[in-house]
N, C-alpha and C. Protein backbone atom coordinates (compact mmCIF):
# COMPACT_ATOMS: atom_id res chain seq x y z
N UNK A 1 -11.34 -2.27 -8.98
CA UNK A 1 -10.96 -0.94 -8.57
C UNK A 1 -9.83 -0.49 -9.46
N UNK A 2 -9.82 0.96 -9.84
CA UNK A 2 -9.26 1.03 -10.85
C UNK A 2 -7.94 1.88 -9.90
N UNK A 3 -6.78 2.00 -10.57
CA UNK A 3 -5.25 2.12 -9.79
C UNK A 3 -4.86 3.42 -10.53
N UNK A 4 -4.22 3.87 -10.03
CA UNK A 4 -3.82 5.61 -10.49
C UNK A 4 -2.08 5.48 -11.03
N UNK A 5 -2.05 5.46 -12.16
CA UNK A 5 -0.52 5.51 -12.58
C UNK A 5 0.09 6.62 -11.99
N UNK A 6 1.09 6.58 -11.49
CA UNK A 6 2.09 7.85 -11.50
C UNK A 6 3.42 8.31 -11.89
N UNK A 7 3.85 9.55 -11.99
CA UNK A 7 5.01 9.76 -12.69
C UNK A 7 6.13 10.03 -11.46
N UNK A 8 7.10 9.89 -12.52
CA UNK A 8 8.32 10.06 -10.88
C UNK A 8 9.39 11.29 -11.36
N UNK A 9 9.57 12.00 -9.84
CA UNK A 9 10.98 12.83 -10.17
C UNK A 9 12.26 12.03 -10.19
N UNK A 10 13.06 13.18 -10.13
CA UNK A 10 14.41 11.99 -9.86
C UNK A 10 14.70 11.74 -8.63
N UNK A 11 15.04 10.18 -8.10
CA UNK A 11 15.29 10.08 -7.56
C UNK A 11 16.74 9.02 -7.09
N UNK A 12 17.38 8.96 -6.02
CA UNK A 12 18.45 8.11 -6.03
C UNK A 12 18.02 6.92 -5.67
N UNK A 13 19.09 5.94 -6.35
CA UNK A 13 18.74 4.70 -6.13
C UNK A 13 19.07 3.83 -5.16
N UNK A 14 18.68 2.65 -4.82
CA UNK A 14 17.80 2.08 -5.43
C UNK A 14 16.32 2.52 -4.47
N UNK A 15 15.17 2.52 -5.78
CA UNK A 15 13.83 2.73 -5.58
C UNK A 15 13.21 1.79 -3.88
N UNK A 16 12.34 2.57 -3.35
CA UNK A 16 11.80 1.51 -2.59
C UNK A 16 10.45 1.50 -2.70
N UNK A 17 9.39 0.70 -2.53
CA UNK A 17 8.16 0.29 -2.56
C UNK A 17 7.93 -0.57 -1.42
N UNK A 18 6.79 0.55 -0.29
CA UNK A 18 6.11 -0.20 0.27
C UNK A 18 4.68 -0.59 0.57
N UNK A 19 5.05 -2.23 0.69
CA UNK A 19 3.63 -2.64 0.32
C UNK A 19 2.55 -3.42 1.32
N UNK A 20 1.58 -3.09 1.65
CA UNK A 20 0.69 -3.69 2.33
C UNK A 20 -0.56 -4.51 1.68
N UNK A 21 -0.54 -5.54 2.99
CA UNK A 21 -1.81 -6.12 2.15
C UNK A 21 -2.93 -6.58 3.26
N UNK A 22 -4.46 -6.76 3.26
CA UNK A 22 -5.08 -6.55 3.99
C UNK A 22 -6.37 -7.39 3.04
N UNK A 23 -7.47 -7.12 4.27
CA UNK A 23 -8.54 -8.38 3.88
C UNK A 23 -9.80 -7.06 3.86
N UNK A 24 -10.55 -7.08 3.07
CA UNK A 24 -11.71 -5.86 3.37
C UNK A 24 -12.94 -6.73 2.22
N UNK A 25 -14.63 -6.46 2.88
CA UNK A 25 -15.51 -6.97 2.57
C UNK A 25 -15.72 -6.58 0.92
N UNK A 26 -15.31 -5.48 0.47
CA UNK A 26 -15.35 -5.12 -0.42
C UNK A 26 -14.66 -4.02 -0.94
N UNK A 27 -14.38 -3.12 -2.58
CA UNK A 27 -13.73 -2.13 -2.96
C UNK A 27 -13.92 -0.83 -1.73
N UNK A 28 -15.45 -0.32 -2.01
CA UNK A 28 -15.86 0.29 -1.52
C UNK A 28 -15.42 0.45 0.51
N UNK A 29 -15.01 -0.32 1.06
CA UNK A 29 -14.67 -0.43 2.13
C UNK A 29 -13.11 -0.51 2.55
N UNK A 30 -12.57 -0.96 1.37
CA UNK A 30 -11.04 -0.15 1.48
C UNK A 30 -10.82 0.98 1.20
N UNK A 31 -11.50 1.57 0.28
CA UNK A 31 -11.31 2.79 0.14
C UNK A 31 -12.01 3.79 1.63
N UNK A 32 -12.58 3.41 2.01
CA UNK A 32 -13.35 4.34 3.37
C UNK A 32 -12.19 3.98 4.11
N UNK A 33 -11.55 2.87 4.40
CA UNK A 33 -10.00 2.86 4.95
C UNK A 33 -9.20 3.60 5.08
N UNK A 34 -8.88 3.92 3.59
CA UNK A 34 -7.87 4.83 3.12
C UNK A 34 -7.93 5.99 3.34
N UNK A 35 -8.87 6.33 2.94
CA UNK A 35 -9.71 7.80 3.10
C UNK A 35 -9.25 8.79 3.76
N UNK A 36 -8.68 9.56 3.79
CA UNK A 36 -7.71 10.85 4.30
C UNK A 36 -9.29 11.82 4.92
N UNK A 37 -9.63 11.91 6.03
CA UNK A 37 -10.64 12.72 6.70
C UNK A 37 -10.68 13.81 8.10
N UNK A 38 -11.02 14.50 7.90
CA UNK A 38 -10.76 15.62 9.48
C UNK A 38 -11.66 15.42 9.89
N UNK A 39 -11.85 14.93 11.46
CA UNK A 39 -12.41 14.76 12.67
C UNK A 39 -12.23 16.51 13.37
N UNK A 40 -13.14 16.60 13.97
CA UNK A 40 -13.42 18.08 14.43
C UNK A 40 -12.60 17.74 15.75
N UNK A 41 -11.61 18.98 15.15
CA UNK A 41 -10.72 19.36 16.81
C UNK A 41 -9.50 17.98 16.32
N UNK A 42 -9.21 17.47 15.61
CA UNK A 42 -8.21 16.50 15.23
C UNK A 42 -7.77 16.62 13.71
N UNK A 43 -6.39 16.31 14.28
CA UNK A 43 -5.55 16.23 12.81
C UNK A 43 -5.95 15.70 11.46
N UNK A 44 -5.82 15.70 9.90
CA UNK A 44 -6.43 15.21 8.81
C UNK A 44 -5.77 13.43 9.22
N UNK A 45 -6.76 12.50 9.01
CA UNK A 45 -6.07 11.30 9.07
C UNK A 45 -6.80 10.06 8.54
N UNK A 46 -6.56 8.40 9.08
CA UNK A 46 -7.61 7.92 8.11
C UNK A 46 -7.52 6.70 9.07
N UNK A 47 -7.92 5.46 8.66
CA UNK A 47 -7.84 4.65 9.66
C UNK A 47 -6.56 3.72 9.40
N UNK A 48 -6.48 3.80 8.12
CA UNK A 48 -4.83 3.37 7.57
C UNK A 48 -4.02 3.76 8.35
N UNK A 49 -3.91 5.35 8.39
CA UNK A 49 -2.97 6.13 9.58
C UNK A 49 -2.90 5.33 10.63
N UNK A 50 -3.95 5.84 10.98
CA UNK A 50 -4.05 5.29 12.59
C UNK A 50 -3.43 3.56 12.84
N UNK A 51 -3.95 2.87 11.84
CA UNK A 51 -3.66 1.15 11.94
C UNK A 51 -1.97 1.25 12.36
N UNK A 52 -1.21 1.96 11.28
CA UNK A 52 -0.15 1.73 10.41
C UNK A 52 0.90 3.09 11.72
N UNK A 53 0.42 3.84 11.98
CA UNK A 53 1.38 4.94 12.93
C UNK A 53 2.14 5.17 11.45
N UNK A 54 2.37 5.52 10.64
CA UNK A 54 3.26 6.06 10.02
C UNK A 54 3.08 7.50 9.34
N UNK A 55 2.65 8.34 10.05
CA UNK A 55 2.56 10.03 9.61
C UNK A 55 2.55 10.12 8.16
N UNK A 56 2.88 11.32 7.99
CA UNK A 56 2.39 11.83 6.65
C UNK A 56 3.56 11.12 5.63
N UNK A 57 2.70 11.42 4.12
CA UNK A 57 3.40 9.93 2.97
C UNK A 57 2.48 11.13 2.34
N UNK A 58 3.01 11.01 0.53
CA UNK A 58 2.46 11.65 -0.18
C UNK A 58 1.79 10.17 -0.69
N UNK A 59 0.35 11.01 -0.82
CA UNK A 59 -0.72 10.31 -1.31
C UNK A 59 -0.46 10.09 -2.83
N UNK A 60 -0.19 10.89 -3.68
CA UNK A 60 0.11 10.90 -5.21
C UNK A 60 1.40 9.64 -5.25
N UNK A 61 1.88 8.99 -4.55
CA UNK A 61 2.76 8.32 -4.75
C UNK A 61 2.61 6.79 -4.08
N UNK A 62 1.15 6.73 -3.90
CA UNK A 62 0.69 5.54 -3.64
C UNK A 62 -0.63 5.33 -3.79
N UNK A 63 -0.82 3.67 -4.54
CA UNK A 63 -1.86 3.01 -5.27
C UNK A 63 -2.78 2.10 -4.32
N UNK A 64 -3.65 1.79 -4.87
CA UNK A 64 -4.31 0.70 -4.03
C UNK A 64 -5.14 -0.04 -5.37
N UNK A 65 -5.57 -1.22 -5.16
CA UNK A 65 -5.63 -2.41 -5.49
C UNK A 65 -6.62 -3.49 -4.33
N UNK A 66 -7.87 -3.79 -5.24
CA UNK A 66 -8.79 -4.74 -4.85
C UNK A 66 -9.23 -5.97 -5.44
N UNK A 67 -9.18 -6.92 -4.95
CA UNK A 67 -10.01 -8.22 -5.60
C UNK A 67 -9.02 -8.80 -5.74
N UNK A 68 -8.63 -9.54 -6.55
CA UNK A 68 -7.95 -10.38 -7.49
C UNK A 68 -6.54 -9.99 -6.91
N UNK A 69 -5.87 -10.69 -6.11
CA UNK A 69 -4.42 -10.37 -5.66
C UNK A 69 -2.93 -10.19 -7.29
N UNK A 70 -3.41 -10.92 -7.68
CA UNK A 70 -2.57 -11.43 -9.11
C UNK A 70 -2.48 -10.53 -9.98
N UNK A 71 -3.88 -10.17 -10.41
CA UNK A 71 -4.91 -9.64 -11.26
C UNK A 71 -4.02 -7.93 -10.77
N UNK A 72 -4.38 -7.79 -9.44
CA UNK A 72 -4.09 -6.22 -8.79
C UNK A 72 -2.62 -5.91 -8.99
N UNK A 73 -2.20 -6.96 -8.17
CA UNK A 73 -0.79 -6.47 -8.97
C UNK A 73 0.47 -6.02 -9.93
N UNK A 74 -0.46 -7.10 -10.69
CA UNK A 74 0.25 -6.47 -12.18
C UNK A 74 -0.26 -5.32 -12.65
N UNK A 75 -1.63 -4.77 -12.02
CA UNK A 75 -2.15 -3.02 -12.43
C UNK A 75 -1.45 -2.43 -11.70
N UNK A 76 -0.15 -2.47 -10.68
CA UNK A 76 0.10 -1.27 -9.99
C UNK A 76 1.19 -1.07 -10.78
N UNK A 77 2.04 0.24 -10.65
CA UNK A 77 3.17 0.61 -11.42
C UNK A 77 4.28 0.05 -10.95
N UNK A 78 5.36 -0.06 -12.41
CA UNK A 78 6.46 -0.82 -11.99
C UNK A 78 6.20 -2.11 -11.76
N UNK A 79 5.36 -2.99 -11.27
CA UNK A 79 5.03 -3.93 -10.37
C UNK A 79 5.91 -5.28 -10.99
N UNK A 80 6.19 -5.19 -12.50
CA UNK A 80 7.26 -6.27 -12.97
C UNK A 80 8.83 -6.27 -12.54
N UNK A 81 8.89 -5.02 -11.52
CA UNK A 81 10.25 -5.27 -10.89
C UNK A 81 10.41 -5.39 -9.65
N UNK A 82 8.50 -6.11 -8.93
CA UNK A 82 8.80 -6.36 -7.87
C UNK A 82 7.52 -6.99 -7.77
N UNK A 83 6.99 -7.51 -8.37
CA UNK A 83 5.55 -8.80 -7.73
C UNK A 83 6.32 -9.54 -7.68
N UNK A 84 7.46 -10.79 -8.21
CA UNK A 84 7.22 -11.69 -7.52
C UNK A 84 7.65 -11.88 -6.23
N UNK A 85 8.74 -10.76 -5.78
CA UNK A 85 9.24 -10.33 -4.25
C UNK A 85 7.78 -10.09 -3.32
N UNK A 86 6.66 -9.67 -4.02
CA UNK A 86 5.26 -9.68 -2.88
C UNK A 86 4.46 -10.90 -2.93
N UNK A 87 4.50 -11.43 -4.19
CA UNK A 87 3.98 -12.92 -3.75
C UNK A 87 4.78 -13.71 -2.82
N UNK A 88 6.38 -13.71 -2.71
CA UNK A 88 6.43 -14.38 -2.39
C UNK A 88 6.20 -14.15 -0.86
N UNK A 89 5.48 -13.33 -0.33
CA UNK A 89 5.55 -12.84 0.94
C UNK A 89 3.78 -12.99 0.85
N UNK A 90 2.85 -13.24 0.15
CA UNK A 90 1.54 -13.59 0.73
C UNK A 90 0.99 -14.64 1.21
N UNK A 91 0.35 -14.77 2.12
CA UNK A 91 0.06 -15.67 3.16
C UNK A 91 -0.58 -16.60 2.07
N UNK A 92 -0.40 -17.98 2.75
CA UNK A 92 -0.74 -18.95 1.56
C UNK A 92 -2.16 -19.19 1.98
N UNK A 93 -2.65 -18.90 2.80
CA UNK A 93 -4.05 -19.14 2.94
C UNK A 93 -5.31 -18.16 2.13
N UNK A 94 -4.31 -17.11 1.62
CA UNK A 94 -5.35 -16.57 0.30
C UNK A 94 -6.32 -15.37 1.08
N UNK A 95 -6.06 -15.29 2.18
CA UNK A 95 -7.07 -13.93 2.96
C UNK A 95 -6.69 -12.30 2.84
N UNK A 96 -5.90 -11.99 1.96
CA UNK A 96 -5.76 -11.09 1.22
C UNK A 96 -5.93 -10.60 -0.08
N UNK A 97 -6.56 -9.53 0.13
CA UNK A 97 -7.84 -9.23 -0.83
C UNK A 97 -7.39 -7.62 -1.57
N UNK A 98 -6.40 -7.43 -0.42
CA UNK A 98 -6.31 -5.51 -1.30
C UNK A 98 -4.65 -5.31 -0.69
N UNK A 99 -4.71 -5.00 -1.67
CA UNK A 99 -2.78 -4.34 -1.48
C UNK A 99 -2.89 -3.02 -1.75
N UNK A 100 -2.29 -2.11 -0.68
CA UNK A 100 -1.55 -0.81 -0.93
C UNK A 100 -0.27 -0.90 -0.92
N UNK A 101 -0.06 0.46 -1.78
CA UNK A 101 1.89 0.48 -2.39
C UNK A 101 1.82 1.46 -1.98
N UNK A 102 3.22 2.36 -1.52
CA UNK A 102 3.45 3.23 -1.60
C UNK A 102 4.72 3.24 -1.82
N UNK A 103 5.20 4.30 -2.81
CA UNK A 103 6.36 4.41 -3.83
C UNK A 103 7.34 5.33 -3.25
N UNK A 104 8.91 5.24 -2.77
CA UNK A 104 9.41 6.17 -2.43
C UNK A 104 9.86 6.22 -1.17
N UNK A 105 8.82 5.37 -0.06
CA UNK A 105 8.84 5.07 1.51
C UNK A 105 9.21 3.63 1.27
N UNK A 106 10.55 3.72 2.50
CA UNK A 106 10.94 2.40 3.31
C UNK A 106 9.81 2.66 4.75
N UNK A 107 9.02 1.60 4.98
CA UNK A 107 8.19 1.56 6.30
C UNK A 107 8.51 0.23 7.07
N UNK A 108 10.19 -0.13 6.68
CA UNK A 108 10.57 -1.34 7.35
C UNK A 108 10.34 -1.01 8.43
N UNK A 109 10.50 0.04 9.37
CA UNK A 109 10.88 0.82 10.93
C UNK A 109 9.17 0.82 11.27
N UNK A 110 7.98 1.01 10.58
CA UNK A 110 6.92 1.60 11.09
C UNK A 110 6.20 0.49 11.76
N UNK A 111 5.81 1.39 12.94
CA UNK A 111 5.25 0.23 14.80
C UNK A 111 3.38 0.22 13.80
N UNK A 112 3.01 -0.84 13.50
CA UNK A 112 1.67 -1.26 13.24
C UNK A 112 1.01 -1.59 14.40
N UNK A 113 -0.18 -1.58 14.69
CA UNK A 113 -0.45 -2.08 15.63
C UNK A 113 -1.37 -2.85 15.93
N UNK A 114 -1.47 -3.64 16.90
CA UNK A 114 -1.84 -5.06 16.59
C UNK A 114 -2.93 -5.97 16.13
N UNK A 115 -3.93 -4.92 16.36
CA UNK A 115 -4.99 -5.37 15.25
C UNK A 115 -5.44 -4.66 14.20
N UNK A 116 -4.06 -3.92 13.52
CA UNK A 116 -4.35 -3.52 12.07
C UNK A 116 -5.14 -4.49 10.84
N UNK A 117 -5.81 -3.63 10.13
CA UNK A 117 -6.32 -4.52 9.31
C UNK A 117 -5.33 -4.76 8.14
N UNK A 118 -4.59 -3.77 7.96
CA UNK A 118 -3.61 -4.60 7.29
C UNK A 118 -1.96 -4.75 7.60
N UNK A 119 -1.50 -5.72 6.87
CA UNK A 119 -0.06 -6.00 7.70
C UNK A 119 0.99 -5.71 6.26
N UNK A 120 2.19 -5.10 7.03
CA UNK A 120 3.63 -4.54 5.74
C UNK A 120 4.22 -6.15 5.20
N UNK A 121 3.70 -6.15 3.62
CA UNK A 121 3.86 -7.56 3.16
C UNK A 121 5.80 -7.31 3.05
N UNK A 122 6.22 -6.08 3.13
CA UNK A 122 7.75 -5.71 2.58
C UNK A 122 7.79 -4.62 1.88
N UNK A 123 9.02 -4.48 2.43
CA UNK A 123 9.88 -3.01 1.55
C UNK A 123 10.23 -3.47 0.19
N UNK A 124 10.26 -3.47 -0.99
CA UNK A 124 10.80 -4.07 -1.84
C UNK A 124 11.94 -2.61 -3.34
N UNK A 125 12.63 -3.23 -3.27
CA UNK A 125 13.15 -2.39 -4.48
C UNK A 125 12.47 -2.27 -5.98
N UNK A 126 12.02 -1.07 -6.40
CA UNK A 126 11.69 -1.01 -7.68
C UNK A 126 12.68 -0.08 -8.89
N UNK A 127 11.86 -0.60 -9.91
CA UNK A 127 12.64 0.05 -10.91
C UNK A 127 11.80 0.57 -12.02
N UNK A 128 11.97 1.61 -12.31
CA UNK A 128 11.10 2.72 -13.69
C UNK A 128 11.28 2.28 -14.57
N UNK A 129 10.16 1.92 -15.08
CA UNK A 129 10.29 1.39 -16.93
C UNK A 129 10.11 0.05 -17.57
């Protein structure tokens, strides 16, 4: 799955990046996850939303990443000033399969709920460049 670079305004420091990681049968099925959709008579939302309770996040400022945990990470942006802070937070049993980032949001505070499919691997600090 291919990852969407993005550019940044200014912002104060220090950067935050948050990151999730989650188990899905395939690309194609995280992305139907993700998927930002209007239900008739209901708000635009997705099942991420819903998993995660954390309202609106600009979409342009967060990536996603399938297959290859290692492999994915080093395609997301920035990610050399903060993979090894997410490895060191992945479950050693290897059942994570797709990481979302989102750039800009602390979601230390956000109530998940309990059988989300995916879980907040950490807030981590990043850095441009």
């Amino acid at each position: 799955m291919a990852s969407t670079r993005m550019t940044h305004t200014r912002h104060h420091a220090p950067r935050k990046v948050s990151v999730w990681g989650g188990r899905f049968r395939d690309a194609d099925a995280f992305m139907t996850y993700l998927d930002i959709t209007s239900r008739e008579g209901k708000p635009m939302s997705s099942d991420f939303l819903t998993d995660v309770r954390l309202g609106d996040y600009n979409l342009d400022a967060a990536e996603a990443v399938h297959g290859d945990i290692n492999a994915g990470l080093i395609r997301l942006s920035h990610a050399r000033s903060f993979a090894n802070a997410v490895r060191a937070q992945l479950p050693e049993n290897g059942k994570i399969n797709a990481l979302y980032a989102i750039y800009d949001l602390d979601a230390s505070d956000v109530r998940v709920v309990e059988q989300s499919r995916m879980q907040l691997l950490g807030v981590f600090d990043y850095e441009v460049g």
